[in-house]
Structure formats: C-alpha cells, structure tokens
C-alpha atoms as a PDB file:
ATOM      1  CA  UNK A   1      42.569   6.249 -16.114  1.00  0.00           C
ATOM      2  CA  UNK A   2      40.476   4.364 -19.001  1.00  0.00           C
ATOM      3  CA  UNK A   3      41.811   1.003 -17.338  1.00  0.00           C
ATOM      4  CA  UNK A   4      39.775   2.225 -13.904  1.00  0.00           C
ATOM      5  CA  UNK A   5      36.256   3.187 -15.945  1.00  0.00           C
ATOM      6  CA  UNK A   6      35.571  -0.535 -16.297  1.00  0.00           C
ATOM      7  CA  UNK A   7      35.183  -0.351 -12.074  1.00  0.00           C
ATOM      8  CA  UNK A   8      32.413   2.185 -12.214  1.00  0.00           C
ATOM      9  CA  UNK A   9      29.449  -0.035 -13.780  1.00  0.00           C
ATOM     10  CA  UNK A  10      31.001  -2.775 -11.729  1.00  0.00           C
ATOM     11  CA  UNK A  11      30.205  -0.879  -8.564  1.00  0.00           C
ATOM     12  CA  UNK A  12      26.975   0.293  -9.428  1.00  0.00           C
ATOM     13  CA  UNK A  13      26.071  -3.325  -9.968  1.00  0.00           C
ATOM     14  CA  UNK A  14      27.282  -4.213  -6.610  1.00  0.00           C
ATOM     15  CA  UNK A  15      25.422  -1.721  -5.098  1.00  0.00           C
ATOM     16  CA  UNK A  16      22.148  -2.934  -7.061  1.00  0.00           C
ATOM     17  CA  UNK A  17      22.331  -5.984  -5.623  1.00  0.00           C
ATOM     18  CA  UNK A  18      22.624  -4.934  -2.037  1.00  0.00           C
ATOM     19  CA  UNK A  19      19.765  -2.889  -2.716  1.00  0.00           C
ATOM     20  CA  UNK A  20      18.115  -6.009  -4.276  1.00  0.00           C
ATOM     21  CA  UNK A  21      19.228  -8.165  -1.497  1.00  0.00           C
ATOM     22  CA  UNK A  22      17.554  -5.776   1.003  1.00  0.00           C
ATOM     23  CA  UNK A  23      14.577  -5.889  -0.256  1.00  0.00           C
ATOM     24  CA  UNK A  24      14.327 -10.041  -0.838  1.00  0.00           C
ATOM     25  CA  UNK A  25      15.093  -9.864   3.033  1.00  0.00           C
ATOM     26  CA  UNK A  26      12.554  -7.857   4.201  1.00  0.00           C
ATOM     27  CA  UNK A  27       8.898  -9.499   5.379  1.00  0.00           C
ATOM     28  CA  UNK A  28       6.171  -8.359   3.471  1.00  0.00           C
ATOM     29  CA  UNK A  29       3.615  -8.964   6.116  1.00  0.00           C
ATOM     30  CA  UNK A  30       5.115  -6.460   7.611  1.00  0.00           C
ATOM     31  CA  UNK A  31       4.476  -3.407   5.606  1.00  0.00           C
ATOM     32  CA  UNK A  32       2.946  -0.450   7.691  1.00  0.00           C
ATOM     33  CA  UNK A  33       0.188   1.080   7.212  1.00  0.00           C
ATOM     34  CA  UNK A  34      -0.240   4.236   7.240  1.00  0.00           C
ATOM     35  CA  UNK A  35      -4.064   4.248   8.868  1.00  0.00           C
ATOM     36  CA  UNK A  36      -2.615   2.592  12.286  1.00  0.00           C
ATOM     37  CA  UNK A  37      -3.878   5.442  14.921  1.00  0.00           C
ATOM     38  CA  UNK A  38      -6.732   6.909  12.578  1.00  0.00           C
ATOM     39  CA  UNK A  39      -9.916   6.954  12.265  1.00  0.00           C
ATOM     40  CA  UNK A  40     -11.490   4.147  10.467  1.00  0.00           C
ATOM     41  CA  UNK A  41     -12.620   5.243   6.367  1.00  0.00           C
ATOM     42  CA  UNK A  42     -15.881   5.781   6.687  1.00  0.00           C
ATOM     43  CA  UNK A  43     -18.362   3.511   4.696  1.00  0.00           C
ATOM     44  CA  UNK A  44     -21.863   1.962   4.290  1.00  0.00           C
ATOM     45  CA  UNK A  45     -21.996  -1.852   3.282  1.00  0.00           C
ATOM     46  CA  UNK A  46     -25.166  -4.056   3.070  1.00  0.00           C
ATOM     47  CA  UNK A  47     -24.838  -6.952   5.023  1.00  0.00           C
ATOM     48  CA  UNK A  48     -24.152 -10.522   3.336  1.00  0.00           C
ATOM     49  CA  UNK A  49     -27.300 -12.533   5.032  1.00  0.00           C
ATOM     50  CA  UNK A  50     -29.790  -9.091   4.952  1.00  0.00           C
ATOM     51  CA  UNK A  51     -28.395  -7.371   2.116  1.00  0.00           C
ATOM     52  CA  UNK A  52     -31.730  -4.271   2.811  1.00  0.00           C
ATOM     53  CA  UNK A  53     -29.699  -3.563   5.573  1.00  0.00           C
ATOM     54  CA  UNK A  54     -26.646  -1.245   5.601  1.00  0.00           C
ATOM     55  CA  UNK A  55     -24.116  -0.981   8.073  1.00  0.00           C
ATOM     56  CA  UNK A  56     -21.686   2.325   8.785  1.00  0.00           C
ATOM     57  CA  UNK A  57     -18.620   2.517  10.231  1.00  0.00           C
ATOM     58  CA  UNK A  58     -20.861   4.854  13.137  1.00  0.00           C
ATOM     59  CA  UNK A  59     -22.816   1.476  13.606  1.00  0.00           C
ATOM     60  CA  UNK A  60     -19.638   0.152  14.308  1.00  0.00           C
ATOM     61  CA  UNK A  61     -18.645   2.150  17.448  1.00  0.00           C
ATOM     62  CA  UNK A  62     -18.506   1.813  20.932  1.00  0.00           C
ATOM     63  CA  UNK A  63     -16.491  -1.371  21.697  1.00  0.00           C
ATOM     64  CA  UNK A  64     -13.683  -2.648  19.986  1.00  0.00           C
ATOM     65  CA  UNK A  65     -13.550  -4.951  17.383  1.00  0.00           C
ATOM     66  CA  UNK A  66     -11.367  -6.976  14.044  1.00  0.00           C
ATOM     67  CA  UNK A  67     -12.458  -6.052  11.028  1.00  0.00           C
ATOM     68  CA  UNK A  68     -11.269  -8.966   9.101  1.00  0.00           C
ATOM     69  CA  UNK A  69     -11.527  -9.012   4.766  1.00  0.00           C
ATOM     70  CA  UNK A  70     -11.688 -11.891   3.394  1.00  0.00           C
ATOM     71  CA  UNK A  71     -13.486 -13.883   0.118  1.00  0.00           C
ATOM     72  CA  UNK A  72     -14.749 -16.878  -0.448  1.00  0.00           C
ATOM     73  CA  UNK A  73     -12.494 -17.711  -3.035  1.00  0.00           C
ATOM     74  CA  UNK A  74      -9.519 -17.007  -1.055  1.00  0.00           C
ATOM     75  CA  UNK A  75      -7.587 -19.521  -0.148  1.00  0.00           C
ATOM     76  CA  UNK A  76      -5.581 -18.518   2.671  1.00  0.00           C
ATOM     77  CA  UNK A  77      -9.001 -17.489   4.021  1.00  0.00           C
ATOM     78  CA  UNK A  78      -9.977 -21.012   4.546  1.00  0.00           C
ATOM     79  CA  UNK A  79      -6.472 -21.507   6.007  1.00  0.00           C
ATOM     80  CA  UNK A  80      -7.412 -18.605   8.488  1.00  0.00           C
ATOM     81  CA  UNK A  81     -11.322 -19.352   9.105  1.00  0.00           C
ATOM     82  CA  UNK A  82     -11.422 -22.298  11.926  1.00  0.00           C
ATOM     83  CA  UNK A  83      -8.937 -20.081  13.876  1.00  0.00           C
ATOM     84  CA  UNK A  84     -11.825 -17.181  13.271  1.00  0.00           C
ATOM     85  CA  UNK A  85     -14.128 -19.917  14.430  1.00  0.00           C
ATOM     86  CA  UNK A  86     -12.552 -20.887  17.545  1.00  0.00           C
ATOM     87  CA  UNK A  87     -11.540 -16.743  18.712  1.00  0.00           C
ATOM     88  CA  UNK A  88     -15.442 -16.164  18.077  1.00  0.00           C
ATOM     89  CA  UNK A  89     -16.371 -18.957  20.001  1.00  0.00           C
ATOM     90  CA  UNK A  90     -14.771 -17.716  22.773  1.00  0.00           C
ATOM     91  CA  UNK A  91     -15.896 -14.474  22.694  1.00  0.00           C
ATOM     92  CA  UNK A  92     -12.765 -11.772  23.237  1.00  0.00           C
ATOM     93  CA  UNK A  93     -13.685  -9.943  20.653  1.00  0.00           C
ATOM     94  CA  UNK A  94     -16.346  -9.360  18.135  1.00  0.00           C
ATOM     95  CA  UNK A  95     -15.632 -10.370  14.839  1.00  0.00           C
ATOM     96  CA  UNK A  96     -17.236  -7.837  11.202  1.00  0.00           C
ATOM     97  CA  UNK A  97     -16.274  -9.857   8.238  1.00  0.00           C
ATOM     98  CA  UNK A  98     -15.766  -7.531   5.132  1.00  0.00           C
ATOM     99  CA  UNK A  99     -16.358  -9.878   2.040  1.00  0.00           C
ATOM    100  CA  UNK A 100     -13.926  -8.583  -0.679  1.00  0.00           C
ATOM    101  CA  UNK A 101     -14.968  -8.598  -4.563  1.00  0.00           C
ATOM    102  CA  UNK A 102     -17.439 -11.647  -3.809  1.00  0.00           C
ATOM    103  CA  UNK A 103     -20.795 -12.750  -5.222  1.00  0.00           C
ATOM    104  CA  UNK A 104     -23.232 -12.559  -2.360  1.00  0.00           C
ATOM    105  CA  UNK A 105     -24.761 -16.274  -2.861  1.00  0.00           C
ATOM    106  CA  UNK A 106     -21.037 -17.306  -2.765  1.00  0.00           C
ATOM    107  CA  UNK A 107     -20.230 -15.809   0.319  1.00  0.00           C
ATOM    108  CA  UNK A 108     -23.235 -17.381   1.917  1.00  0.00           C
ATOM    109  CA  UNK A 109     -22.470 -20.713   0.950  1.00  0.00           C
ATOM    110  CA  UNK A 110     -18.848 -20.498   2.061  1.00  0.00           C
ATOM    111  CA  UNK A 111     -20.044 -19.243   5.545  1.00  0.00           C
ATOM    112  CA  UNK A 112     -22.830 -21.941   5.247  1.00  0.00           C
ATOM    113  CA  UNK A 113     -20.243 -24.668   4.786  1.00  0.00           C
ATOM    114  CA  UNK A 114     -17.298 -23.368   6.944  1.00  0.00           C
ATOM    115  CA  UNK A 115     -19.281 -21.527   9.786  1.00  0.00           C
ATOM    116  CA  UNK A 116     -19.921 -18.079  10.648  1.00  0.00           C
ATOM    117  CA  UNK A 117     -17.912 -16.696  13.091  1.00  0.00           C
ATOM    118  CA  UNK A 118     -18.763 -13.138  12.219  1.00  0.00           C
ATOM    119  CA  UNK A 119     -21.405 -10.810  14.416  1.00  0.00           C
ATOM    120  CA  UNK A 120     -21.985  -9.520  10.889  1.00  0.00           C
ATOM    121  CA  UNK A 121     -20.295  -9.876   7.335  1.00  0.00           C
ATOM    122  CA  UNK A 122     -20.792  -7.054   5.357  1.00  0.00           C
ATOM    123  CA  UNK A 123     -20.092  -7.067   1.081  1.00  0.00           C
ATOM    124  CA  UNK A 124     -17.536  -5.025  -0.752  1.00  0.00           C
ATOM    125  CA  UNK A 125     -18.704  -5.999  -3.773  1.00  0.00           C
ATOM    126  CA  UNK A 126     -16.661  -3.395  -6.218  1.00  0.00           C
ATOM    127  CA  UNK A 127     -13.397  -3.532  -3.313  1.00  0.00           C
ATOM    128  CA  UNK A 128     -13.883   0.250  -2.493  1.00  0.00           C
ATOM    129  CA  UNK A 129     -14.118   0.014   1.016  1.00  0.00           C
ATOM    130  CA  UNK A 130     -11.131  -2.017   0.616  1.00  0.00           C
ATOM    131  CA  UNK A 131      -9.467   0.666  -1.474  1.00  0.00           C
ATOM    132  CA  UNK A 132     -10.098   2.999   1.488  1.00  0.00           C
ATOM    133  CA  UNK A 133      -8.511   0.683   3.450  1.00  0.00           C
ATOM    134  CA  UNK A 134      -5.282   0.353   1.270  1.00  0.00           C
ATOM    135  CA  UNK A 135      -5.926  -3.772   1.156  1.00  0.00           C
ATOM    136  CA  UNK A 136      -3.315  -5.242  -0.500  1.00  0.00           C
ATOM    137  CA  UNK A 137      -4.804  -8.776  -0.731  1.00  0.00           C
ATOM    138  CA  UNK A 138      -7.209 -11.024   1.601  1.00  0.00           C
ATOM    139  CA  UNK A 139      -7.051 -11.808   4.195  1.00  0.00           C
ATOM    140  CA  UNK A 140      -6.007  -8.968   5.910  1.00  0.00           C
ATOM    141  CA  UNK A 141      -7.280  -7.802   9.826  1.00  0.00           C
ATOM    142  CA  UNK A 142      -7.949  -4.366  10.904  1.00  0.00           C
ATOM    143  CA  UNK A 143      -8.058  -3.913  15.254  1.00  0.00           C
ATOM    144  CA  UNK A 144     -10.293  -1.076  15.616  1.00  0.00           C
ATOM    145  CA  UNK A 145     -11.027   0.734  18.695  1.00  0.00           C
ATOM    146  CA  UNK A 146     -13.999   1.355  20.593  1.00  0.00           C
ATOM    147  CA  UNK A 147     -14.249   4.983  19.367  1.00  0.00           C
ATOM    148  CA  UNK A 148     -13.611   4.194  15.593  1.00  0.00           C
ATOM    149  CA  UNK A 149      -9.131   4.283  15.383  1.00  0.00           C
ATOM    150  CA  UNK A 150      -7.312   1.390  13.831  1.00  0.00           C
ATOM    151  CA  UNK A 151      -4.846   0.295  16.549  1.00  0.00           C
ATOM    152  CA  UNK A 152      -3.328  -2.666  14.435  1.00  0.00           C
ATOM    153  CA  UNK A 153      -3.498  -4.315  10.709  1.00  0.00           C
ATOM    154  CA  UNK A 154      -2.418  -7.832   9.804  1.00  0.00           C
ATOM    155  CA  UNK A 155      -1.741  -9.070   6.237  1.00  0.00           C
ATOM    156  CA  UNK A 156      -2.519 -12.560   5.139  1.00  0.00           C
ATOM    157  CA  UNK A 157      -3.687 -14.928   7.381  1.00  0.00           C
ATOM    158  CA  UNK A 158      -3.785 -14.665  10.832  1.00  0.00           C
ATOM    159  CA  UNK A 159      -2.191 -17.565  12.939  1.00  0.00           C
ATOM    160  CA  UNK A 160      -2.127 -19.087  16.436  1.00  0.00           C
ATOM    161  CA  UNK A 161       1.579 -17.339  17.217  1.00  0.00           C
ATOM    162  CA  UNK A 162      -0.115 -13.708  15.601  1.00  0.00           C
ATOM    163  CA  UNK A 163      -2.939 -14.228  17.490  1.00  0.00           C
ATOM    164  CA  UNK A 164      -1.359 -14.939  20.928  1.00  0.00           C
ATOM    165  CA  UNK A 165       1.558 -12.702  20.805  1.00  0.00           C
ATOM    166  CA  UNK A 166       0.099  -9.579  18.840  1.00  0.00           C
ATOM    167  CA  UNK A 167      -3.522  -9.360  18.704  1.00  0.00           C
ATOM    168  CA  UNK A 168      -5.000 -10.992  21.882  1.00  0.00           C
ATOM    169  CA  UNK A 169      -2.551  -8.325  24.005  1.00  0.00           C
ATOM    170  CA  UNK A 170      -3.889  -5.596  22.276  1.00  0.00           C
ATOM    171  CA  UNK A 171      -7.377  -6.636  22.603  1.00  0.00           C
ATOM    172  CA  UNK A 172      -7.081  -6.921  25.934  1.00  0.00           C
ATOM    173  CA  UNK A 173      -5.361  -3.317  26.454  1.00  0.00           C
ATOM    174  CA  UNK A 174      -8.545  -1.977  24.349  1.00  0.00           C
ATOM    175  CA  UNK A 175     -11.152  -3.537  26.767  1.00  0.00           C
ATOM    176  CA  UNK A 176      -9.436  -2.389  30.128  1.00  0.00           C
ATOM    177  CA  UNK A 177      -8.659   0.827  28.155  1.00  0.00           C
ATOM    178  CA  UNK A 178      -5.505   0.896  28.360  1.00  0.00           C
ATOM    179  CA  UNK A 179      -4.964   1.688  24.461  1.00  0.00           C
END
C-alpha cells in the first residue's frame, strides 16, 4: 500500500497540467462579457475637442453605433486606427471614441496626427466608465444598439477578418433591425 502513495501526488500533478494546458489553449480575445444584451452603463464624459460639453449614454441613442476605447499611448491602437479611418470613411456606422486614462492635449495630438475617425471622442480620464464597462485593456469595441444594448464586444484590436466576418454582419442586422 505505501509503495502506491507515491502515485497520488503524481496524479494530481498530471491533472494540474491538463488544467494548465487548458487554459494556455484557450483565446483570450475571446472572453465573454457579461454586458452582451444589456443596457449600456450609464455615464457622462466631456468630449476630447469641447471638453464644456458632456455627453450621456441618452445622447447616445437612437441608431446604432461602436463604442471603441482606446489611448493615445496604446500601441495596438495605432495598429487598429487606419482601419477606424477607412470604416468611418465609409460611413456604416458611426464611430464614439472613449479615450482611456489619457491627457486631453495628448489625445488631441494623436487624433491630430493620425486622423479622426470618430463622430465624437469622449475622455475617461480616471478609467471609470471603463470600469463600468469591465475593460480589460485598450483597445477594446463595444456594438451598441440603437436603443442603448451592447450586442457585441471585441478585445484588442480590431482587424480586417473581425471586421468583415463579425462586426460588419451585425451592423448590418442592427440597421435593417433585424437584431
């Protein structure tokens, strides 16, 4: 019997590491959240370019749109942005920024230099709106619905393949209102 302990710690460290191995395996873009199909935290931000000016999640309603947080220090941000640039330009859907835990002047100079593609950018200057929002790190892209529901969140930067196979379908179930 004594010659058969020896197996039990060598079993629980077999199990371990399937445990361990698991977890290595999994993507971590793809963590759910737990705020797809509700409402939207409310908040009030100022914006970046008018910071007298506030902006509330009610301001937001009525037609869909990506909430996307990002700073200007980020650097998969600027990995993200001409892609931003090139979906506003063509106009599917409007674009909030958030800025996340940025300085004001240097979120105007990083929109200055790499465009704005954003109908507005507003500031999260302390992160609690992104606390609300249960960010785990920019960027990451909220889908929100015309009356105010998250339909979809991305972590880290969005790319062509997200953008085509994920979030241009669901945009376009939102504005025939299918969704």
């Amino acid at each position: 019997m004594k010659n058969k302990l020896f197996l039990i710690p060598l079993f629980l460290v077999f199990v371990l590491g399937l445990f361990l191995w698991r977890g290595l395996s999994l993507d971590p873009r793809k963590i759910p959240s737990p705020l797809v199909g509700k409402a939207m935290p409310v908040f009030s931000a100022p914006r970046i370019h008018v910071p007298v000016k506030t902006i509330s999640t009610q301001d937001l309603l009525g037609r869909p749109y990506l909430l996307n947080i990002w700073a200007s220090w980020c650097v998969a941000c600027r990995q993200e942005h001409p892609l931003l640039m090139e979906l506003s330009r063509q106009g599917q859907v409007r674009l909030i920024g958030l800025n996340y835990k940025d300085k004001r002047a240097d979120a105007v100079k990083f929109l200055g230099t790499m465009g704005d593609p954003y109908e507005m950018s507003l500031s999260d200057l302390d992160g609690r709106i992104g606390i609300d929002l249960g960010v785990y790190g920019v960027p990451e892209t909220f889908l929100v619905d015309r009356k105010g529901i998250i339909k979809y969140k991305h972590i880290g930067p969005i790319d062509a393949r997200d953008l085509k196979v994920k979030i241009l379908p669901l945009i376009a179930e939102l504005e025939a209102g299918l969704n």
